[in-house]
PDB file of N, CA and C in Angstrom:
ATOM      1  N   UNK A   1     113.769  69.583  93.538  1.00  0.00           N
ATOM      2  CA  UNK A   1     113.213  69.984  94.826  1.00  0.00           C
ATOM      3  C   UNK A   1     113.021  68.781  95.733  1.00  0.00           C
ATOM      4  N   UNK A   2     112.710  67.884  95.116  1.00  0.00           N
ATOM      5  CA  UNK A   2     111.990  66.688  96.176  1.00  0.00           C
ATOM      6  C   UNK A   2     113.592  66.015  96.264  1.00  0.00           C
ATOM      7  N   UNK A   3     114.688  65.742  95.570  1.00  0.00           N
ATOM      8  CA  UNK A   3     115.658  64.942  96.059  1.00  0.00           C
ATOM      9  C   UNK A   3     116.321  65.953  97.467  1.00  0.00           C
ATOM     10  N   UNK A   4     116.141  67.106  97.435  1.00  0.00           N
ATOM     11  CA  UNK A   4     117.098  68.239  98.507  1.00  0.00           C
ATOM     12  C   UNK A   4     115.783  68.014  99.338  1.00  0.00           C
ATOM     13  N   UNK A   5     114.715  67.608  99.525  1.00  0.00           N
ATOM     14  CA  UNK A   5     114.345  67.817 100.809  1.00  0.00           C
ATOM     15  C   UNK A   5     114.340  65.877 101.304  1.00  0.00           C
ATOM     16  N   UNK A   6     114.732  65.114 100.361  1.00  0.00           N
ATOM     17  CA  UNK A   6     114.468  63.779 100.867  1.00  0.00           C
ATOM     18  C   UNK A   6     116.224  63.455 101.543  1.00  0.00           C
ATOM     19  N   UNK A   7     117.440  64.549 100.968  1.00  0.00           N
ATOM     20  CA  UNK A   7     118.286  64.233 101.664  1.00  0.00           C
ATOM     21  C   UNK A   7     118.521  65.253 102.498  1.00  0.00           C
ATOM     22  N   UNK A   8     117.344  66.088 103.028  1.00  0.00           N
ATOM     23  CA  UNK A   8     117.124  67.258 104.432  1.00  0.00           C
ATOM     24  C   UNK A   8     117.025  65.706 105.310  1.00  0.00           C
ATOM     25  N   UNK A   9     116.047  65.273 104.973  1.00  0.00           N
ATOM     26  CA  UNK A   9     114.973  63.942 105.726  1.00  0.00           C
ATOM     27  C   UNK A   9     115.855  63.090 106.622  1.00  0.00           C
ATOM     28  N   UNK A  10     116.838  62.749 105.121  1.00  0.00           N
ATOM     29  CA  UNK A  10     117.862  61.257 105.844  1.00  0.00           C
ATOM     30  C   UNK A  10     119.165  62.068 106.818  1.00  0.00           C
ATOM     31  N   UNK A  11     119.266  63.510 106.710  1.00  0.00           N
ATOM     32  CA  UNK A  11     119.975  64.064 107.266  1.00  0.00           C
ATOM     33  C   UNK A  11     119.718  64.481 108.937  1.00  0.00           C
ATOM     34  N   UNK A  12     118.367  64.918 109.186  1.00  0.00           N
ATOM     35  CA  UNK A  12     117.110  64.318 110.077  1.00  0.00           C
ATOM     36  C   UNK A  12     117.579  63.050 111.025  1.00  0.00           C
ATOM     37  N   UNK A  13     117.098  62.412 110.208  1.00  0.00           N
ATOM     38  CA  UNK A  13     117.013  60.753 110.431  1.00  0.00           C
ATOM     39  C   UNK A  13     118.284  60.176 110.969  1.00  0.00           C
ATOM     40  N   UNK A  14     119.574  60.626 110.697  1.00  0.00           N
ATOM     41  CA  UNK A  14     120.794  60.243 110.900  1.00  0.00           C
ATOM     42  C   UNK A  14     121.372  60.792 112.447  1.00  0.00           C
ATOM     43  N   UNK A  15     120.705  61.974 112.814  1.00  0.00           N
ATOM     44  CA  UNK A  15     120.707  62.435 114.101  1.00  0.00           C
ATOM     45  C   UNK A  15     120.071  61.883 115.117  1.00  0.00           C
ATOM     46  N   UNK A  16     119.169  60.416 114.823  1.00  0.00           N
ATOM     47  CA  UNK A  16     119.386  59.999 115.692  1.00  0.00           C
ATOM     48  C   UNK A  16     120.492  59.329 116.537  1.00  0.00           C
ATOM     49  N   UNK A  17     121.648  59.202 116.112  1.00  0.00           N
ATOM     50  CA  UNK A  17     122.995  58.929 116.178  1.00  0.00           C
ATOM     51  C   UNK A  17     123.580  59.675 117.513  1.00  0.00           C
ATOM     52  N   UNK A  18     123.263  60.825 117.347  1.00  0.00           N
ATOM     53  CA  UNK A  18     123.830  62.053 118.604  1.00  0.00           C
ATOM     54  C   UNK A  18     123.242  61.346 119.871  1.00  0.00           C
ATOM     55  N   UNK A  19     121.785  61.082 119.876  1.00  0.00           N
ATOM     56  CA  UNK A  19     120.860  61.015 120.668  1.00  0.00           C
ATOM     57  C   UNK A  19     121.429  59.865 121.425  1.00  0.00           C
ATOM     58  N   UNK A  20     121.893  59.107 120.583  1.00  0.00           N
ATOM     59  CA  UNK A  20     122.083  57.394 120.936  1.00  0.00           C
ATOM     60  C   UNK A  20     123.567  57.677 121.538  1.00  0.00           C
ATOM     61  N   UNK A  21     124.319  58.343 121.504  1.00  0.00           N
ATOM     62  CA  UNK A  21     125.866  58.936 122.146  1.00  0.00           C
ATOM     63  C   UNK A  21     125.695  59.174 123.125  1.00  0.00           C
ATOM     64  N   UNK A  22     124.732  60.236 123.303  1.00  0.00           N
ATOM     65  CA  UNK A  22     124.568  60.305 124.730  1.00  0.00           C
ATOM     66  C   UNK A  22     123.978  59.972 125.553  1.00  0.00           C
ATOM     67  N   UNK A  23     123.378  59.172 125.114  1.00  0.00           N
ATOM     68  CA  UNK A  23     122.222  57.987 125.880  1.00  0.00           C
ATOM     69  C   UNK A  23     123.291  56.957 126.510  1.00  0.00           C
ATOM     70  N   UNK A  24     124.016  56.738 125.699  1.00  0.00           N
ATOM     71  CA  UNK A  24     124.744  55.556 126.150  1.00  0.00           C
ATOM     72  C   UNK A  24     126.298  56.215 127.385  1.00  0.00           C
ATOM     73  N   UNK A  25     126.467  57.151 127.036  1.00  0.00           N
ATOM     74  CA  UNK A  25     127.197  57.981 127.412  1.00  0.00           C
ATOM     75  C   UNK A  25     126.737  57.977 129.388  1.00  0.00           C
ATOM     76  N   UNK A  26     125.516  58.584 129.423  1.00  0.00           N
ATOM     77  CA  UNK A  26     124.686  58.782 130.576  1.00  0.00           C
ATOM     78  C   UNK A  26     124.309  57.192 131.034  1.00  0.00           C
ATOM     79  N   UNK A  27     124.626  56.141 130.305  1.00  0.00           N
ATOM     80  CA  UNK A  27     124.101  54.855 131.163  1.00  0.00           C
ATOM     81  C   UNK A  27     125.381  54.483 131.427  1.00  0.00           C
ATOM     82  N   UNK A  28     126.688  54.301 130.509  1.00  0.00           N
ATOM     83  CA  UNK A  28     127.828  54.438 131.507  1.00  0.00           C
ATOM     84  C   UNK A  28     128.313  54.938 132.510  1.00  0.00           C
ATOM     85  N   UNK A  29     128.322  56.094 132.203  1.00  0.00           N
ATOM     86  CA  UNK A  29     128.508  56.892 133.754  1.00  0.00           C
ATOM     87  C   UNK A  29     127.626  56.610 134.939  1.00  0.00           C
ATOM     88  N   UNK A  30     126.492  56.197 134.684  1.00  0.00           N
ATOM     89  CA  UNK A  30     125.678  55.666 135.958  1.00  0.00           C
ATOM     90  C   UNK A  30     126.520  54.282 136.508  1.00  0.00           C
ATOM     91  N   UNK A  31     126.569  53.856 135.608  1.00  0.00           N
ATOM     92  CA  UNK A  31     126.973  52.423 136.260  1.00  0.00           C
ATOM     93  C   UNK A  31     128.064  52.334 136.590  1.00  0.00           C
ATOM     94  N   UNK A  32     129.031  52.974 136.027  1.00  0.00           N
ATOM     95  CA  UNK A  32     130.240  53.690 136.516  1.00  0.00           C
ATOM     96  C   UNK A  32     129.878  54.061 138.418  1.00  0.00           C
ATOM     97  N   UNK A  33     129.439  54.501 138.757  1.00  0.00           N
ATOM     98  CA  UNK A  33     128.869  55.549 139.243  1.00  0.00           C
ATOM     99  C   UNK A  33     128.093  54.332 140.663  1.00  0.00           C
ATOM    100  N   UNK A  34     127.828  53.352 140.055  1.00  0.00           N
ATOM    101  CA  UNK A  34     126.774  52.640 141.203  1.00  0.00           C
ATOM    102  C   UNK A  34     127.636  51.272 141.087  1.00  0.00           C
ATOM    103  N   UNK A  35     128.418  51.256 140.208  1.00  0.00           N
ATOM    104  CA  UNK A  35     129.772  50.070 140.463  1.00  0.00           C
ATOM    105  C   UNK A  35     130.424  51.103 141.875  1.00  0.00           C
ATOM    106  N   UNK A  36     131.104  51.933 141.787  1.00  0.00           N
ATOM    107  CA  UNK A  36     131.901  52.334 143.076  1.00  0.00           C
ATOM    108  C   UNK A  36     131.145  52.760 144.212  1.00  0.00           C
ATOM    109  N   UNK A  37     129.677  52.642 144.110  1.00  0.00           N
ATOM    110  CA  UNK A  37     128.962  52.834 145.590  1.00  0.00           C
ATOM    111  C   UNK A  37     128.502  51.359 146.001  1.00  0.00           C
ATOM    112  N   UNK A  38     128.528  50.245 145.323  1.00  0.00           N
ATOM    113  CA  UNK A  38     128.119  49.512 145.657  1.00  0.00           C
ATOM    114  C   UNK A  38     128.509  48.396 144.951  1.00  0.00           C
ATOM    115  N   UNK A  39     129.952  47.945 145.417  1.00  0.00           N
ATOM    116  CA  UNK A  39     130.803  47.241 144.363  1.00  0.00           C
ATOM    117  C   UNK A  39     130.241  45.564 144.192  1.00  0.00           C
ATOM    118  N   UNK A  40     129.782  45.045 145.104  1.00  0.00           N
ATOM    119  CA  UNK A  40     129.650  44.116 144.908  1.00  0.00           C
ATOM    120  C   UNK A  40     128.421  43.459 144.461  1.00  0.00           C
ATOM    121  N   UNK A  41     127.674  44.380 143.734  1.00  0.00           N
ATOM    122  CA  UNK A  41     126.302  44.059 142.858  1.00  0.00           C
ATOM    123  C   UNK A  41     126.910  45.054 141.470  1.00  0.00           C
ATOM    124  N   UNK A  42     128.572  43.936 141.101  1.00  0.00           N
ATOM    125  CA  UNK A  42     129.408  44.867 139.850  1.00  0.00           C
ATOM    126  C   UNK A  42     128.215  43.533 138.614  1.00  0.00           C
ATOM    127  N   UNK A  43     128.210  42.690 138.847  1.00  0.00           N
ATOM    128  CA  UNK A  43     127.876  41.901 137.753  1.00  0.00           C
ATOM    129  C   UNK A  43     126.327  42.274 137.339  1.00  0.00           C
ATOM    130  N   UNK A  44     125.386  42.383 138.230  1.00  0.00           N
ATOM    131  CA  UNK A  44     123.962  42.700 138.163  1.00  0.00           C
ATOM    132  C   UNK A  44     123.702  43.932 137.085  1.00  0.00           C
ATOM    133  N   UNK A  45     124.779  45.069 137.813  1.00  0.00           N
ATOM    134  CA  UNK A  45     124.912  46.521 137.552  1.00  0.00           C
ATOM    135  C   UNK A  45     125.235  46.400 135.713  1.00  0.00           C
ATOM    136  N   UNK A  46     126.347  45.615 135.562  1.00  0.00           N
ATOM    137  CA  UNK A  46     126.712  45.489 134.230  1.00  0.00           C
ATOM    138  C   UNK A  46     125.975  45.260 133.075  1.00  0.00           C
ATOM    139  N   UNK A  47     125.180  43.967 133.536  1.00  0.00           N
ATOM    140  CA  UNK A  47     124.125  43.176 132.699  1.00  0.00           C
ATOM    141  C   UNK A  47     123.722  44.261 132.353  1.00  0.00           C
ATOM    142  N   UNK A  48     122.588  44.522 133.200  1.00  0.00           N
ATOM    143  CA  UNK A  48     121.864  45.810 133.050  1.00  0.00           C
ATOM    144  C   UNK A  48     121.905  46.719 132.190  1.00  0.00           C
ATOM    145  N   UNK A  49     123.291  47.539 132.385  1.00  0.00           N
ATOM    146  CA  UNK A  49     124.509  48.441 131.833  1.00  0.00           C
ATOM    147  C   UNK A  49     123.883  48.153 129.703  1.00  0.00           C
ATOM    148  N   UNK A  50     124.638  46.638 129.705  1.00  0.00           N
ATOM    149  CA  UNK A  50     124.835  46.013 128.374  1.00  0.00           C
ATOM    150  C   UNK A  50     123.426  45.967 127.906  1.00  0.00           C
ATOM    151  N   UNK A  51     122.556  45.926 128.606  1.00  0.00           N
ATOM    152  CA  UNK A  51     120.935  45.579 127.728  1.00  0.00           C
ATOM    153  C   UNK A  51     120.302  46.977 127.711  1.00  0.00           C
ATOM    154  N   UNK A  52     120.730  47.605 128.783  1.00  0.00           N
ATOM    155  CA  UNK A  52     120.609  49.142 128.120  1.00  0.00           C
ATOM    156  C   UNK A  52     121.197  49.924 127.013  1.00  0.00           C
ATOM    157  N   UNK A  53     122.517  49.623 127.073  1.00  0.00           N
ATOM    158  CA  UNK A  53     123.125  50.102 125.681  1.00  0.00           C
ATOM    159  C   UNK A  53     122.547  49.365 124.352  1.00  0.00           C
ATOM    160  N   UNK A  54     122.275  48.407 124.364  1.00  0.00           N
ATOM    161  CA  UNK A  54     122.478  47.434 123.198  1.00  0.00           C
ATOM    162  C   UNK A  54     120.594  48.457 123.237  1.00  0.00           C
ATOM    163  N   UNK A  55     119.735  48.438 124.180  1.00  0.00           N
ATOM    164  CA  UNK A  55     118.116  48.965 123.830  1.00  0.00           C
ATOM    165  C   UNK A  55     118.596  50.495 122.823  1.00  0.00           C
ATOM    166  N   UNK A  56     119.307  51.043 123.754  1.00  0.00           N
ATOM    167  CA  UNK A  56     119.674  52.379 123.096  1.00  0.00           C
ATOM    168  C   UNK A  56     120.285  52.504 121.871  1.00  0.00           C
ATOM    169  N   UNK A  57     121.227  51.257 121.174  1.00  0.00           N
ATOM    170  CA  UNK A  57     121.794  51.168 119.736  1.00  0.00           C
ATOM    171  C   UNK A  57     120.924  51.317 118.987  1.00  0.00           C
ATOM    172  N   UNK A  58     119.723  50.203 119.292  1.00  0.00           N
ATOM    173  CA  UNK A  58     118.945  50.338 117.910  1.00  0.00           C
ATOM    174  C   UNK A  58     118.220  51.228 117.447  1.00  0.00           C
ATOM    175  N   UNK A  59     118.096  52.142 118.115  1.00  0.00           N
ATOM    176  CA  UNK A  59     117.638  53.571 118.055  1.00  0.00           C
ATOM    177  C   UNK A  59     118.396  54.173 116.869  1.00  0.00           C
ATOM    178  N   UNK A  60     119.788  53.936 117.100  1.00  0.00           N
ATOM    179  CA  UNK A  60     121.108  54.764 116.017  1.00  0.00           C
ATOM    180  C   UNK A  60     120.565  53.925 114.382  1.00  0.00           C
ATOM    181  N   UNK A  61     120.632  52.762 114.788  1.00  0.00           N
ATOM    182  CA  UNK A  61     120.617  51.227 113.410  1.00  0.00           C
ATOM    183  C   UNK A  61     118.748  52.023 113.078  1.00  0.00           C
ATOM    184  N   UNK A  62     117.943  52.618 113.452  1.00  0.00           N
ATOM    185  CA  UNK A  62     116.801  52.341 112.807  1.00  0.00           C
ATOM    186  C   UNK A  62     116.968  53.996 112.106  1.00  0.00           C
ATOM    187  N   UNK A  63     117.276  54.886 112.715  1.00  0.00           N
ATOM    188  CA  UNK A  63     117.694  55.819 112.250  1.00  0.00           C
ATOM    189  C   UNK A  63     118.684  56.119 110.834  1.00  0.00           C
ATOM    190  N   UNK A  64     119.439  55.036 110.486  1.00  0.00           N
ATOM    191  CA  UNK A  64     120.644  55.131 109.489  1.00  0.00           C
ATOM    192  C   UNK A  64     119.466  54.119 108.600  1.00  0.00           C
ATOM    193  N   UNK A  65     119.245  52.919 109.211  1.00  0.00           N
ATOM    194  CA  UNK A  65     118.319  52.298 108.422  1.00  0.00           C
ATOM    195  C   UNK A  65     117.277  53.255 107.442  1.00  0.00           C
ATOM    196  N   UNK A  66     116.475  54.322 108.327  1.00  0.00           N
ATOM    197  CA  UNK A  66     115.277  54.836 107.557  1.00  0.00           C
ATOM    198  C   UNK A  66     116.246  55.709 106.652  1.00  0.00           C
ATOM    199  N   UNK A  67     117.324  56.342 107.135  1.00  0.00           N
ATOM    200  CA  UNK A  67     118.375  57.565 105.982  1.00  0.00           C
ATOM    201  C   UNK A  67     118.307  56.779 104.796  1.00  0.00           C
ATOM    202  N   UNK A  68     119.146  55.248 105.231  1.00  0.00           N
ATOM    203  CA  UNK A  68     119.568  54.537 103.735  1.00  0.00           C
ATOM    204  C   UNK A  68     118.027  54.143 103.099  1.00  0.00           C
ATOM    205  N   UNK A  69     117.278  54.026 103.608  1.00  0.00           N
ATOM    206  CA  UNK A  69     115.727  53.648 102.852  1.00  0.00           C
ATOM    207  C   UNK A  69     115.613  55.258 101.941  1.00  0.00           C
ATOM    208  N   UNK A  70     115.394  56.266 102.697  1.00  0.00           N
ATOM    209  CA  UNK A  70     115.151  57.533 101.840  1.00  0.00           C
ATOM    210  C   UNK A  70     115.995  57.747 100.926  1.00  0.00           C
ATOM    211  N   UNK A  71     117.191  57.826 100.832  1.00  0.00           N
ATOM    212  CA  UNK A  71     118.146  58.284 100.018  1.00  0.00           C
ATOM    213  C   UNK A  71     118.326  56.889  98.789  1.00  0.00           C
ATOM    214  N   UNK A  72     118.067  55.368  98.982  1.00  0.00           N
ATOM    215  CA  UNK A  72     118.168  55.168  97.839  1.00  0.00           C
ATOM    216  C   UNK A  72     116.968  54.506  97.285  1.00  0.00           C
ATOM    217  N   UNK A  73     115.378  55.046  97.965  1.00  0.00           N
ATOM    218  CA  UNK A  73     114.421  54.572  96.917  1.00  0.00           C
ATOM    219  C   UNK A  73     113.843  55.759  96.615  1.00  0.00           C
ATOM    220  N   UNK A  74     113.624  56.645  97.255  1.00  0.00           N
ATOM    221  CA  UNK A  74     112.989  58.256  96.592  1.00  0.00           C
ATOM    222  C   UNK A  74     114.816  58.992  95.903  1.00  0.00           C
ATOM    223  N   UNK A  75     115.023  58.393  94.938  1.00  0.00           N
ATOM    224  CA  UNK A  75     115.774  58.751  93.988  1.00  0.00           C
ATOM    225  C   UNK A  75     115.496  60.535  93.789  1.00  0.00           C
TER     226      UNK A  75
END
């Protein structure tokens, strides 16, 4: 009983993955989006762009992180 609900958990836990797709998904397209209204603040826009995605990754990495913690110490 307890291993089928600890790999419900990491199964859970791994969806933060989706979340982080389209997070990053929706900050491209913005910048996409405010690069062609306002081309010449392309470098500002980008930075930005990159420290948002990279904030939004670790969301996915802490998510797979806590899966692989559940699945291989609650055996």
């Amino acid at each position: 009983m307890t291993r089928g609900l600890v790999a419900i958990a990491a199964g859970i836990a791994v969806l933060a993955g989706l979340g982080t797709g389209i997070g990053e998904g929706l900050v491209a397209s913005k910048a996409v989006e405010a690069i062609g209204r306002n081309p010449e603040a392309e470098n500002s826009i980008r930075t930005t762009m990159i420290l948002g995605i990279a904030l939004t990754e670790t969301v996915a990495l802490y998510g797979l992180l806590t899966a692989l913690i559940l699945i291989f110490v609650f055996k």
